[in-house]
Protein backbone atom coordinates (compact mmCIF):
# COMPACT_ATOMS: atom_id res chain seq x y z
CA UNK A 1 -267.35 -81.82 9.21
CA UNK A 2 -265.52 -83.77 11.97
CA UNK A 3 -268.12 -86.30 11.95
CA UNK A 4 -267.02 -87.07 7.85
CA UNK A 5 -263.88 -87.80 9.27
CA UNK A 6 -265.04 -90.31 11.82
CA UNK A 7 -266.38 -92.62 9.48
CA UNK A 8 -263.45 -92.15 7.26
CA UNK A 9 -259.46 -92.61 7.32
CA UNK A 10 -258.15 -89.27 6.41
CA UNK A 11 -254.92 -90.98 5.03
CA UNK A 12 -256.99 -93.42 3.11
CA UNK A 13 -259.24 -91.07 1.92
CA UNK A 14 -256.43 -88.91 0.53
CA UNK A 15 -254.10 -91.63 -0.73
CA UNK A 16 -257.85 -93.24 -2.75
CA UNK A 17 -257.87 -89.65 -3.84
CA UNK A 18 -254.54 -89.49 -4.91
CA UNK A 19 -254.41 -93.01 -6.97
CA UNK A 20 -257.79 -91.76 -8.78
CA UNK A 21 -256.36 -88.03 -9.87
CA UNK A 22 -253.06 -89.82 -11.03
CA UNK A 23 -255.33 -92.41 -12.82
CA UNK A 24 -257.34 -89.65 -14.46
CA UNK A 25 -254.42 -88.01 -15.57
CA UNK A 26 -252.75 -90.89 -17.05
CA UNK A 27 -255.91 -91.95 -18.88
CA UNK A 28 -256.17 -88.11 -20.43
CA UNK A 29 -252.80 -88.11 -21.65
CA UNK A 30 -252.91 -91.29 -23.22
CA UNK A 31 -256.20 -90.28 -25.54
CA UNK A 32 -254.57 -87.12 -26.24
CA UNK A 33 -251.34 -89.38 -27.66
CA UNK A 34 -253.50 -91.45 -29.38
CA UNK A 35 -254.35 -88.69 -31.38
CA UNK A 36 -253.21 -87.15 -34.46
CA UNK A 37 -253.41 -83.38 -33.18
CA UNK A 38 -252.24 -83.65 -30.00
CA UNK A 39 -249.56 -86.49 -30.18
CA UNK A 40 -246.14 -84.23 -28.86
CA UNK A 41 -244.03 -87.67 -28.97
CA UNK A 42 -244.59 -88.93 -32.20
CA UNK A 43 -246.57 -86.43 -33.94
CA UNK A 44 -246.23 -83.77 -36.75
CA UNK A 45 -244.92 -80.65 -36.49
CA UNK A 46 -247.96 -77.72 -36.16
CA UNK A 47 -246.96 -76.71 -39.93
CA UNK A 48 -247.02 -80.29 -41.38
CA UNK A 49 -250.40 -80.80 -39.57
CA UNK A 50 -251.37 -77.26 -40.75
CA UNK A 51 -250.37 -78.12 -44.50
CA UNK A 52 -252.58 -81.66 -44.27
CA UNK A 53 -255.61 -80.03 -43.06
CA UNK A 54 -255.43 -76.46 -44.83
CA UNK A 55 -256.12 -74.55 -41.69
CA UNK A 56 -254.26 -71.22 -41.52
CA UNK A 57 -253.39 -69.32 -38.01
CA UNK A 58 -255.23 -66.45 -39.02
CA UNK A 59 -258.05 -68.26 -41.58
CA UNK A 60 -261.66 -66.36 -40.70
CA UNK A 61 -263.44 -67.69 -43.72
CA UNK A 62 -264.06 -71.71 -43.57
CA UNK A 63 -263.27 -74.11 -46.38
CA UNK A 64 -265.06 -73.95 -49.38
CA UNK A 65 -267.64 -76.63 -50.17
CA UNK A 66 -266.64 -78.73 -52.45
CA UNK A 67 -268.08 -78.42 -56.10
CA UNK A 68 -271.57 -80.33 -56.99
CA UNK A 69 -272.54 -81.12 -60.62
């Protein structure tokens, strides 16, 4: 293992490392605000989005199909 750290800067390594995570993190909660579902800034409340889609808390049976003629 102390060879690894020869060939590479441990403070380097860990600030690369560090940028990256913070990157990662940044880029999940931005598609998670871009979303309808998970937007907690701008979003509806759980029982407005609950009333739009017609999903109940406790729902075990899905949606029924819609009628065909």
């Amino acid at each position: 293992m102390w060879r690894i750290w020869k060939l590479y800067d441990p403070l380097r390594a860990m600030a690369i490392q560090g940028i990256f995570l913070f990157g990662l993190a940044a880029m999940i909660h931005l598609i998670l605000l871009s979303s309808v579902r998970f937007n907690w800034l701008d979003g509806m409340s759980q029982a407005q989005y609950k009333a739009k889609t017609g999903s109940g808390a406790g729902s075990a049976t899905p949606p029924a199909a819609p009628a065909t003629k």
